[in-house]
C-alpha atoms as a PDB file:
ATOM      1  CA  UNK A   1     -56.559  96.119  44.119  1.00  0.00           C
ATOM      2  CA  UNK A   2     -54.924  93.603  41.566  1.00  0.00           C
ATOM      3  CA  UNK A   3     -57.142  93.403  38.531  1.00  0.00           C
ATOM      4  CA  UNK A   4     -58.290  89.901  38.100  1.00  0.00           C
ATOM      5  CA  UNK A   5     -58.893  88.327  34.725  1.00  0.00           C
ATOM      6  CA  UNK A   6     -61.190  85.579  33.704  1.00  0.00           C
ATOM      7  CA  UNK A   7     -59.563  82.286  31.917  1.00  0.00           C
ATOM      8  CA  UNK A   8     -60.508  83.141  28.774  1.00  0.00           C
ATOM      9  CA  UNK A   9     -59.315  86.630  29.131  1.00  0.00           C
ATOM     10  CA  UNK A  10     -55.919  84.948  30.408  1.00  0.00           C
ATOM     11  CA  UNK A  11     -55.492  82.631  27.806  1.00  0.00           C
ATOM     12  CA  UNK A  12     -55.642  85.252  24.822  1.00  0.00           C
ATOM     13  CA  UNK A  13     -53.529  87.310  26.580  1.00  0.00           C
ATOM     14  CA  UNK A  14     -50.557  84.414  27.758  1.00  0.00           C
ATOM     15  CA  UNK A  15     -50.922  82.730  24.750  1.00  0.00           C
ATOM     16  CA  UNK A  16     -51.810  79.863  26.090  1.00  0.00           C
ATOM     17  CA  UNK A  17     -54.772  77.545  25.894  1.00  0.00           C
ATOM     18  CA  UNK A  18     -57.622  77.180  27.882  1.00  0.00           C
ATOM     19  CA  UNK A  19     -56.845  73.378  28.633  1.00  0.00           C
ATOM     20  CA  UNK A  20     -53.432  74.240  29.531  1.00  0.00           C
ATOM     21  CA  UNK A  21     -54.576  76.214  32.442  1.00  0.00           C
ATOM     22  CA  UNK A  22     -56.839  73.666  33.554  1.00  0.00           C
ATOM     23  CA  UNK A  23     -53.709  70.943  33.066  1.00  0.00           C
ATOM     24  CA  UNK A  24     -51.199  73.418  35.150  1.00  0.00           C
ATOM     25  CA  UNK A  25     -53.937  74.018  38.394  1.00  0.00           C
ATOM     26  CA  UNK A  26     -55.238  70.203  38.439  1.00  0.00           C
ATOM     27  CA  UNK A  27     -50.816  69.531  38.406  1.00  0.00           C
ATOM     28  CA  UNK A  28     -50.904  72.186  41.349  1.00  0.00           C
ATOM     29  CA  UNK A  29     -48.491  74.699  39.176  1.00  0.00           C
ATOM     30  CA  UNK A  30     -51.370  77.124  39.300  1.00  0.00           C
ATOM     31  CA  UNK A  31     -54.062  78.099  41.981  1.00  0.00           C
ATOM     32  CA  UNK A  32     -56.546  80.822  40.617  1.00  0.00           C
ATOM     33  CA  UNK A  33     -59.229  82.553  42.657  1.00  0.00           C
ATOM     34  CA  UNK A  34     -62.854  82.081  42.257  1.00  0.00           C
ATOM     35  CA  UNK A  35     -65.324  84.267  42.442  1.00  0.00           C
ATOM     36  CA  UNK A  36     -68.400  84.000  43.833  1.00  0.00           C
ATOM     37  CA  UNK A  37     -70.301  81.940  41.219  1.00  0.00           C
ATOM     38  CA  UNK A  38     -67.178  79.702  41.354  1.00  0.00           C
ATOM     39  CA  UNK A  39     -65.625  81.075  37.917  1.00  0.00           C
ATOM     40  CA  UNK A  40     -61.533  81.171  37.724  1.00  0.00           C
ATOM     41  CA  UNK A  41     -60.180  84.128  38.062  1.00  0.00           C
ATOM     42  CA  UNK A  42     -56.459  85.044  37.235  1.00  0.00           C
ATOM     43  CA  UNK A  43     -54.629  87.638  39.674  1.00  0.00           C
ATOM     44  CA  UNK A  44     -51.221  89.770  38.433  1.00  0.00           C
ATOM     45  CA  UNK A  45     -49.429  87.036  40.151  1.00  0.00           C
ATOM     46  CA  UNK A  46     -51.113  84.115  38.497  1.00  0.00           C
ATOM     47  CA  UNK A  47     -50.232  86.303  34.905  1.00  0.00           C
ATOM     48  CA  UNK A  48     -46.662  86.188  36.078  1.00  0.00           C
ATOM     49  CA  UNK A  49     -46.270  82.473  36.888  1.00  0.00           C
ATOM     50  CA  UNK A  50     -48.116  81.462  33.919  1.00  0.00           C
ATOM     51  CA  UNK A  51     -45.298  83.191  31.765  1.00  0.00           C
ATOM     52  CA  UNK A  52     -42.517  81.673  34.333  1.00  0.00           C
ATOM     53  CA  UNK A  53     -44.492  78.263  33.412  1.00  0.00           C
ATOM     54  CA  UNK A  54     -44.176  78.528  30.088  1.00  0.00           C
ATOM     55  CA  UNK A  55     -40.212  79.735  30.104  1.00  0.00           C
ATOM     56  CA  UNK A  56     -39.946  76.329  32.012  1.00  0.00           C
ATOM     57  CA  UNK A  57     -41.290  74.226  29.064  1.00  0.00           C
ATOM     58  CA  UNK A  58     -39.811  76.311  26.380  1.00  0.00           C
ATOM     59  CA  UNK A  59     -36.634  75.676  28.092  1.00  0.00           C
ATOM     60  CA  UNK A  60     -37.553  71.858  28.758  1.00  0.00           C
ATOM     61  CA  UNK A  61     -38.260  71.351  25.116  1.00  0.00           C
ATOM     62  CA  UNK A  62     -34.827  72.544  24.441  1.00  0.00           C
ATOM     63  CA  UNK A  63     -33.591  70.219  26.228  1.00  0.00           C
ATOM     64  CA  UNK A  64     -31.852  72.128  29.108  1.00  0.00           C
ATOM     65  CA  UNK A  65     -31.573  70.341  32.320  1.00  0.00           C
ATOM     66  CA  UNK A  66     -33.062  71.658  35.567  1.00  0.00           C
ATOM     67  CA  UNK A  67     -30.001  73.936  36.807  1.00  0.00           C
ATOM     68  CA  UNK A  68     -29.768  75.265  32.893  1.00  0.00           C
ATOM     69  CA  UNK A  69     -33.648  75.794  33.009  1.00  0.00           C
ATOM     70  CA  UNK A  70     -32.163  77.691  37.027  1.00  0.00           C
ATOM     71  CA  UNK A  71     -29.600  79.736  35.432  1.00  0.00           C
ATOM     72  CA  UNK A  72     -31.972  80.572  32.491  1.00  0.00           C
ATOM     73  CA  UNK A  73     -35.014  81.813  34.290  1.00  0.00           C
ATOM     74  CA  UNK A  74     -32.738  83.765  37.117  1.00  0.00           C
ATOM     75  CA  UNK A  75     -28.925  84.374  35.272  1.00  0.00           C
ATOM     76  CA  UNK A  76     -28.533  87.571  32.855  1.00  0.00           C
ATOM     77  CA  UNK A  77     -29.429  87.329  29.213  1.00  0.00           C
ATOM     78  CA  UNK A  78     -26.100  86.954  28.254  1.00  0.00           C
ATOM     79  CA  UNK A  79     -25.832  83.357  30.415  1.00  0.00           C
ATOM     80  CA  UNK A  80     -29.377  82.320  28.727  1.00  0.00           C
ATOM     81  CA  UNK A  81     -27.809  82.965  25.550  1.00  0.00           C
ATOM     82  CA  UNK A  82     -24.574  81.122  26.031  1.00  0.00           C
ATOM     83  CA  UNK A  83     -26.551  78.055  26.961  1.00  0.00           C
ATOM     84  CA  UNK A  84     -28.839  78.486  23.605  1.00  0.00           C
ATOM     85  CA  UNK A  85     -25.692  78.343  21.964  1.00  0.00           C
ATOM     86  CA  UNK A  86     -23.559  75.431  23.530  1.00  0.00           C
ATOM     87  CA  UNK A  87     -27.540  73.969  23.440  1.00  0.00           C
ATOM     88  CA  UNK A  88     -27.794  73.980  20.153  1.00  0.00           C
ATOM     89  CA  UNK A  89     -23.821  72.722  19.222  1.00  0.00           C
ATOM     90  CA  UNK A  90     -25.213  69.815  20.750  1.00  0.00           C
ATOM     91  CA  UNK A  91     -28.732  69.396  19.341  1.00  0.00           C
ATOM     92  CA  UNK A  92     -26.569  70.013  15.780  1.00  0.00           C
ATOM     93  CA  UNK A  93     -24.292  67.484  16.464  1.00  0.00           C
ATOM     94  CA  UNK A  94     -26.947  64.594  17.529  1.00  0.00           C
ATOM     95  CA  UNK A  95     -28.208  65.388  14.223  1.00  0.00           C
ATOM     96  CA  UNK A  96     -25.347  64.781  12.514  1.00  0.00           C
ATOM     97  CA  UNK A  97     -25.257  61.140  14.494  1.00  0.00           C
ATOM     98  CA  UNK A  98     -28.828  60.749  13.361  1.00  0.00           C
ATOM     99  CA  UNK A  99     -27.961  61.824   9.629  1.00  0.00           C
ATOM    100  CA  UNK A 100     -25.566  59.448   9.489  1.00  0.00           C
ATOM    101  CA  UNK A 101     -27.639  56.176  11.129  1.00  0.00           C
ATOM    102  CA  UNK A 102     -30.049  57.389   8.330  1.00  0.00           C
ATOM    103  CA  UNK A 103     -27.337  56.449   5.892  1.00  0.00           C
ATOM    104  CA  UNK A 104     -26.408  53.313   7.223  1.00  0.00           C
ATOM    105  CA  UNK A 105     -30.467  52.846   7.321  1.00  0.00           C
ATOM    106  CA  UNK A 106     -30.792  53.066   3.604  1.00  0.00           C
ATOM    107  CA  UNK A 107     -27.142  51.268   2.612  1.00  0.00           C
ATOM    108  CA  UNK A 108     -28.354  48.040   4.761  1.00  0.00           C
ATOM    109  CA  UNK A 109     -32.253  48.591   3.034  1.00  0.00           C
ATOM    110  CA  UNK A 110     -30.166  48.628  -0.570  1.00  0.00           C
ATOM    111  CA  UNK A 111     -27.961  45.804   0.212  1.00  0.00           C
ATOM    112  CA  UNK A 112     -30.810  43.933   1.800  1.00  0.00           C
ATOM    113  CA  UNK A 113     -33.091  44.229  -1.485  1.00  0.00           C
ATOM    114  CA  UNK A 114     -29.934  43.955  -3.927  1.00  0.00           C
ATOM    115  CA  UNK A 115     -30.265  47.187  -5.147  1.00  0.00           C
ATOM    116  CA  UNK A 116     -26.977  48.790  -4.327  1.00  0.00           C
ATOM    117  CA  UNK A 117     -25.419  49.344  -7.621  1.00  0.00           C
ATOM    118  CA  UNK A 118     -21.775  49.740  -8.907  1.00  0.00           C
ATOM    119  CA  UNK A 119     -20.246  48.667  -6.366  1.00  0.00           C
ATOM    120  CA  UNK A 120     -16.764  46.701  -7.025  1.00  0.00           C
ATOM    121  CA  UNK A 121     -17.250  44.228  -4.569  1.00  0.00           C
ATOM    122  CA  UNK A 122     -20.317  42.822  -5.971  1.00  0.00           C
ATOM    123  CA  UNK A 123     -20.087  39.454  -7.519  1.00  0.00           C
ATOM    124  CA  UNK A 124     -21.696  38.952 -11.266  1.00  0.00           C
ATOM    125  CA  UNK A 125     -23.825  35.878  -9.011  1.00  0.00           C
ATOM    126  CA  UNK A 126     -25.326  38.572  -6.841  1.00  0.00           C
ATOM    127  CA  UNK A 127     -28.886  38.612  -8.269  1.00  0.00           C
ATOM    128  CA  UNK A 128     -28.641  35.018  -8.417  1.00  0.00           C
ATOM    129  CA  UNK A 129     -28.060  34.680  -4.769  1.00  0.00           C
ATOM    130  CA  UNK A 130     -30.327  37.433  -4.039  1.00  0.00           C
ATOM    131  CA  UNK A 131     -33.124  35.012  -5.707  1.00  0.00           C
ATOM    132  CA  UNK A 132     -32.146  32.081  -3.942  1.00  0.00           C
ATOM    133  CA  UNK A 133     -31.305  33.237  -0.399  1.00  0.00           C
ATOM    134  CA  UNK A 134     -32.430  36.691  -0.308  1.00  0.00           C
ATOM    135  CA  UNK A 135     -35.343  35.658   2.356  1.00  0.00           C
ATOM    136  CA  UNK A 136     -32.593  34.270   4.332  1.00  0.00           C
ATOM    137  CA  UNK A 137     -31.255  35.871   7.652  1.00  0.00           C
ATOM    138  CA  UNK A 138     -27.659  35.363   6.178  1.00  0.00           C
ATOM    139  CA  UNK A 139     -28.566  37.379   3.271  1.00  0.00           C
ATOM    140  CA  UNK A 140     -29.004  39.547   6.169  1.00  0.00           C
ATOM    141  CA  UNK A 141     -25.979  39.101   7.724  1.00  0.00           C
ATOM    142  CA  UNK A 142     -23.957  39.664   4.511  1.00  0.00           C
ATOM    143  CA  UNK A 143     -26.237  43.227   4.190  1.00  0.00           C
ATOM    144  CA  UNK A 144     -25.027  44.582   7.438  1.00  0.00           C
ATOM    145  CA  UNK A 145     -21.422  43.071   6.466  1.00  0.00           C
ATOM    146  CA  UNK A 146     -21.201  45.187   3.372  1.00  0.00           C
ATOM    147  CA  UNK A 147     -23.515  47.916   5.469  1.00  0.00           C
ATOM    148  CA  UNK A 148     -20.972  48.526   8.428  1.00  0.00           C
ATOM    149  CA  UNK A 149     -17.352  47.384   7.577  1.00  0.00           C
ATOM    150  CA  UNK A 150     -15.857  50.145   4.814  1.00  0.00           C
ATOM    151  CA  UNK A 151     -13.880  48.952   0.654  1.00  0.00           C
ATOM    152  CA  UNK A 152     -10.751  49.101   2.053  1.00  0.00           C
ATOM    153  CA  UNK A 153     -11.776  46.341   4.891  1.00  0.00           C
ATOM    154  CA  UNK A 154     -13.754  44.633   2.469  1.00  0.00           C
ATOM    155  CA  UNK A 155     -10.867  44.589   0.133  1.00  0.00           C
ATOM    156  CA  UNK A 156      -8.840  42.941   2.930  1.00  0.00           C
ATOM    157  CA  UNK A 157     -11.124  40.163   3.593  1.00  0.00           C
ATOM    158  CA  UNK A 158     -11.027  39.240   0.116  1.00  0.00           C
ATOM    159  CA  UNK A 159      -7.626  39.171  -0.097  1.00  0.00           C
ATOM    160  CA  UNK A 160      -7.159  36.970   2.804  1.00  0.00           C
ATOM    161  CA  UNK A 161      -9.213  34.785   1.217  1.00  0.00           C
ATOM    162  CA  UNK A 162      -7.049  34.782  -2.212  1.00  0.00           C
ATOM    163  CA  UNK A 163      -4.445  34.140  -0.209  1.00  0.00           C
ATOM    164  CA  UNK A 164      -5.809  31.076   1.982  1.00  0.00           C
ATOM    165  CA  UNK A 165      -6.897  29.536  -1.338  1.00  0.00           C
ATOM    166  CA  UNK A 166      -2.997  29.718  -2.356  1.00  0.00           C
ATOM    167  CA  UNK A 167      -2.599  27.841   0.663  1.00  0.00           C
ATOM    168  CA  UNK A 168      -5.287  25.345  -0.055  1.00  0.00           C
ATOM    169  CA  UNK A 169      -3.753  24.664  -3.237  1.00  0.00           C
ATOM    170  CA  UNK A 170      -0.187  24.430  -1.888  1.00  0.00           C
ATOM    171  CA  UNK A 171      -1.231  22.135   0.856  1.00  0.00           C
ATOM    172  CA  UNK A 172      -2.701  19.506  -1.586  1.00  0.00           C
ATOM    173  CA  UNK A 173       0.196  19.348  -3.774  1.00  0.00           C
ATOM    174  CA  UNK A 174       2.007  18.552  -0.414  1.00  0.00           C
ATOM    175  CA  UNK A 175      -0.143  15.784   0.289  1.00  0.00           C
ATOM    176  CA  UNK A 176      -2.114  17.486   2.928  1.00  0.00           C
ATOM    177  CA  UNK A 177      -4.926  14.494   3.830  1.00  0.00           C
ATOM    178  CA  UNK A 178      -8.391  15.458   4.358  1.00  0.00           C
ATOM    179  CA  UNK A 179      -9.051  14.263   8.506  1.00  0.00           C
ATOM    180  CA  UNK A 180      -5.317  14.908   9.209  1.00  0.00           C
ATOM    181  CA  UNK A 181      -4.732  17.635  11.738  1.00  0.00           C
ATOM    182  CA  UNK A 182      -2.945  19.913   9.278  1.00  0.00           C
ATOM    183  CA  UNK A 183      -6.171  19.524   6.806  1.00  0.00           C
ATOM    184  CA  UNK A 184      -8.575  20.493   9.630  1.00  0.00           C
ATOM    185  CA  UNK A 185      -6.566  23.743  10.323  1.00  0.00           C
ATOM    186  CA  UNK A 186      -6.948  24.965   7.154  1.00  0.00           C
ATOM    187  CA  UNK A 187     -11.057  24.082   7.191  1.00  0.00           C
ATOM    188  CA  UNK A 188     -11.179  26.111  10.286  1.00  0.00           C
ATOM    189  CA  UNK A 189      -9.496  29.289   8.453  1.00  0.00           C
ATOM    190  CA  UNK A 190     -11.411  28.730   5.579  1.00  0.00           C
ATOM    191  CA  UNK A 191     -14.805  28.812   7.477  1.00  0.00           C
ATOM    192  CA  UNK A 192     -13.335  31.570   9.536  1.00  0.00           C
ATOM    193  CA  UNK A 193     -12.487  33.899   6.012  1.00  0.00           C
ATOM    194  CA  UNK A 194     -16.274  33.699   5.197  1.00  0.00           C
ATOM    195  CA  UNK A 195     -16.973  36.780   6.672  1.00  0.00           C
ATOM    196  CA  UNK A 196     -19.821  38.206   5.435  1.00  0.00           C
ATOM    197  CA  UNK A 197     -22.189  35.633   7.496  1.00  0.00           C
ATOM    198  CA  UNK A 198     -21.758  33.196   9.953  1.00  0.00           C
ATOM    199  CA  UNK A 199     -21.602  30.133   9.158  1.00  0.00           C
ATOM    200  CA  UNK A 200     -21.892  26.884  11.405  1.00  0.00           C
ATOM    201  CA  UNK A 201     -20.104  23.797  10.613  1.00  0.00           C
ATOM    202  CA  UNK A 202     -23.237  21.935   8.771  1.00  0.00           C
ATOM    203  CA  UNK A 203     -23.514  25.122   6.532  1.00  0.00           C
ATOM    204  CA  UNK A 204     -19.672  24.829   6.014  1.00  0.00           C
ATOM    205  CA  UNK A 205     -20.347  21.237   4.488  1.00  0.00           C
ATOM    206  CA  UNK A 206     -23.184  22.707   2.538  1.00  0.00           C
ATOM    207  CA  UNK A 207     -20.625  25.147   0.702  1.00  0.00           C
ATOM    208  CA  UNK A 208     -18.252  22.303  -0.025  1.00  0.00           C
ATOM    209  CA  UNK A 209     -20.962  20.535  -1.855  1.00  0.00           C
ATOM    210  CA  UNK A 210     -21.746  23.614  -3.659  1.00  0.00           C
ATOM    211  CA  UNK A 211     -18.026  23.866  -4.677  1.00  0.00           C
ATOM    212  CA  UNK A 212     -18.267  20.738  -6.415  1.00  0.00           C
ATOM    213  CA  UNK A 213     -21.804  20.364  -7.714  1.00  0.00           C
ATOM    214  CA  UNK A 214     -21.810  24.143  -9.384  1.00  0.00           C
ATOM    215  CA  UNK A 215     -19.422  24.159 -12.348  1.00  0.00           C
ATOM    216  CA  UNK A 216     -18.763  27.771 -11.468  1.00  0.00           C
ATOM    217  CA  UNK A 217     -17.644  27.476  -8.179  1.00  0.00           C
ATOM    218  CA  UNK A 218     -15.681  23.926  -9.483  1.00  0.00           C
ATOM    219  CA  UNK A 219     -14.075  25.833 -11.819  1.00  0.00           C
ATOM    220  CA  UNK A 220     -12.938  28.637 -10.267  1.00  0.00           C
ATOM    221  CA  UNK A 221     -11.416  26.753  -7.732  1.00  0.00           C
ATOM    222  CA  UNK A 222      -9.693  24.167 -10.563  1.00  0.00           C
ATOM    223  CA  UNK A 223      -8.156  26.891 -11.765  1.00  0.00           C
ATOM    224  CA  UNK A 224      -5.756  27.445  -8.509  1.00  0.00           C
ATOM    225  CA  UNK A 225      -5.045  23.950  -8.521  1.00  0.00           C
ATOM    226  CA  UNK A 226      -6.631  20.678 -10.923  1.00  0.00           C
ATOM    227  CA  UNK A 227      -8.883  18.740  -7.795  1.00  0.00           C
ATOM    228  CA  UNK A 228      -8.959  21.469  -5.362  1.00  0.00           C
ATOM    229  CA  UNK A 229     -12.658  21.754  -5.483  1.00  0.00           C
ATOM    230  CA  UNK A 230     -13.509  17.838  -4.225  1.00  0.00           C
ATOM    231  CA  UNK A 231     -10.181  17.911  -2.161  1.00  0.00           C
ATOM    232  CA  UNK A 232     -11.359  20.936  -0.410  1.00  0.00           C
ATOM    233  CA  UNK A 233     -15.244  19.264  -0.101  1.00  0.00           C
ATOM    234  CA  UNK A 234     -13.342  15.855   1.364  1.00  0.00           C
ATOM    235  CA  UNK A 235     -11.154  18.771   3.981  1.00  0.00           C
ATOM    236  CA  UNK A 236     -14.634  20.724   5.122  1.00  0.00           C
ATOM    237  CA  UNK A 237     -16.651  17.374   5.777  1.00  0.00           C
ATOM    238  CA  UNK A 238     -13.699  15.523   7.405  1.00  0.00           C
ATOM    239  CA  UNK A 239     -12.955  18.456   9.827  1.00  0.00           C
ATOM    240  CA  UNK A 240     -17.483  19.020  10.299  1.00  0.00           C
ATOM    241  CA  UNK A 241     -17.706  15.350  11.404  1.00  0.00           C
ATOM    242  CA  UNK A 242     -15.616  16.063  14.227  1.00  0.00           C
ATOM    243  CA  UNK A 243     -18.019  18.547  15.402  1.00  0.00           C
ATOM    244  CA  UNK A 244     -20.371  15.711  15.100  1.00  0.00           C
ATOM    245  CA  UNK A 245     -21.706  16.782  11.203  1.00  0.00           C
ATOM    246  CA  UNK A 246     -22.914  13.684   9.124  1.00  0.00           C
ATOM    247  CA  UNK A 247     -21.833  15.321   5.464  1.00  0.00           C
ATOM    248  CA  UNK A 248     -24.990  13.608   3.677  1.00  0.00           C
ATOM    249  CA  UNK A 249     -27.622  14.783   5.845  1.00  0.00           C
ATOM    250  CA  UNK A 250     -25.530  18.224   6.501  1.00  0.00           C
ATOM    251  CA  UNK A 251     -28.323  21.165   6.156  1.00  0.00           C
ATOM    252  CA  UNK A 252     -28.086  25.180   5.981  1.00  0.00           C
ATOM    253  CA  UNK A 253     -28.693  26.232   9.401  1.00  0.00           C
END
C-alpha cells in the first residue's frame, strides 16, 4: 500500500506551498484523498504530478510554448537543454531591444527637460526656448525629433535648410512677389524644412512675425540677403491666407 502523506508533509517535501496545493485541486490539476475526518491526503501519484506541475510552470515562466513545455517534460535531456539554450538567445536578445528603448527613454526625458548637453546641434537659444515653450507639445515634438532621427540626418535637415534660405535670397533678388505662385512654392518648402515639429499654416505666420520682430532671427536672415526677413514674413502670410489664415489674428496652434 502507497504511503499517503498529509499536505503539510507534502508541501515541505515538494517544495511547494500549502496554498499552492489548495490553488492546483480547486483548478482540478490535483485530486488528493481524504481520510476519514476529511483531511487531504497525498498518494505516490499525487507526489509525482505535483513535481510534473511544477516542471510545467518552471517551463511556462521561461517562456516555452506548450509543445516546448511537450518536448521538455517527455524528450531526452539533451532536447530540454537545446531549448534552454535557443530559449535564452531569445530572452537575451529582447533584452537587448529593451536596453535600447531604455536609451531612447532617457535621450527623449533629456531632450524633453533641456538637459542633453554638448551636443552640436543645439542652438545657443535653446534654454531660451526651453523657457518659453518647453510646456508645449512641440517642444515635444522637437524632443522625439532629436530623440529618434540620428547627427548625420540631423545634419541633413539643416543643410537643406541652408540651402532653401540660398534660394529665398536668390528668389527676391529675382523679383519673386509675395502671393505669386512661385513665392508660395517656396513658403510651402520652407514650412516643410521645419522638421523638428509640425507646424500648421497659422503657426507658419507666427514664425514669420518672429523673423522680423526678434533682431536675432532679423538679423540672421539680413545677413543672406538685406530685406529677406520682412520679404520672407510678406511670402509665409501671403501663401497662409490661401489656406484661409488672417496674418493679424494668426495664433500658435
Amino acid at each position: 500500500m502507497q504511503k499517503q502523506l498529509t499536505i503539510g508533509e507534502t508541501s515541505v517535501l515538494c517544495a511547494v506551498s500549502v496554498r499552492m496545493l489548495r490553488h492546483w485541486e480547486s483548478v482540478g490539476l490535483l485530486r488528493p484523498g481524504r481520510d476519514s475526518n476529511g483531511y487531504r491526503l497525498y498518494s505516490e501519484d499525487d507526489i509525482a504530478r505535483i513535481r510534473r506541475i511544477r516542471r510545467i510552470r518552471l517551463y511556462r515562466d521561461l517562456g516555452l510554448t506548450t509543445e516546448q513545455i511537450r518536448a521538455a517534460l517527455d524528450g531526452p535531456a539533451t532536447e530540454t537543454l537545446t531549448l534552454m539554450r535557443e530559449q535564452r538567445a531569445r530572452i537575451s536578445g529582447h533584452i537587448t531591444q529593451l536596453q535600447l528603448i531604455l536609451q531612447d527613454i532617457d535621450e527623449l526625458s533629456a531632450y524633453a527637460h533641456n538637459m542633453k548637453e554638448n551636443e552640436d546641434m543645439d542652438s545657443p537659444y535653446t534654454d531660451e526656448a526651453h523657457d518659453r515653450w518647453g510646456d508645449s507639445p512641440q517642444w515635444m515634438e522637437y524632443a522625439e525629433y532629436r530623440t529618434r532621427t540620428d547627427d548625420a540626418q540631423q545634419q541633413a535637415d539643416l543643410d537643406a535648410m541652408r540651402a532653401l534660405e540660398l534660394e529665398l535670397a536668390q528668389a527676391m533678388r529675382d523679383g519673386v512677389k509675395p502671393g505669386s505662385e512661385a513665392a508660395d512654392e517656396l513658403a510651402l518648402r520652407h514650412r516643410e524644412s521645419l522638421t523638428w515639429y509640425h507646424v500648421t499654416p497659422s503657426m507658419h505666420v507666427c514664425l514669420a512675425k518672429m523673423y522680423v520682430n526678434d533682431q536675432r532671427f532679423r538679423a540672421h536672415y539680413d545677413s543672406i540677403e538685406p530685406g529677406l526677413a520682412a520679404w520672407l514674413h510678406d511670402v509665409i502670410a501671403a501663401q497662409a491666407a490661401t489656406e484661409g489664415v488672417n496674418a493679424e489674428h494668426a495664433r500658435w496652434e
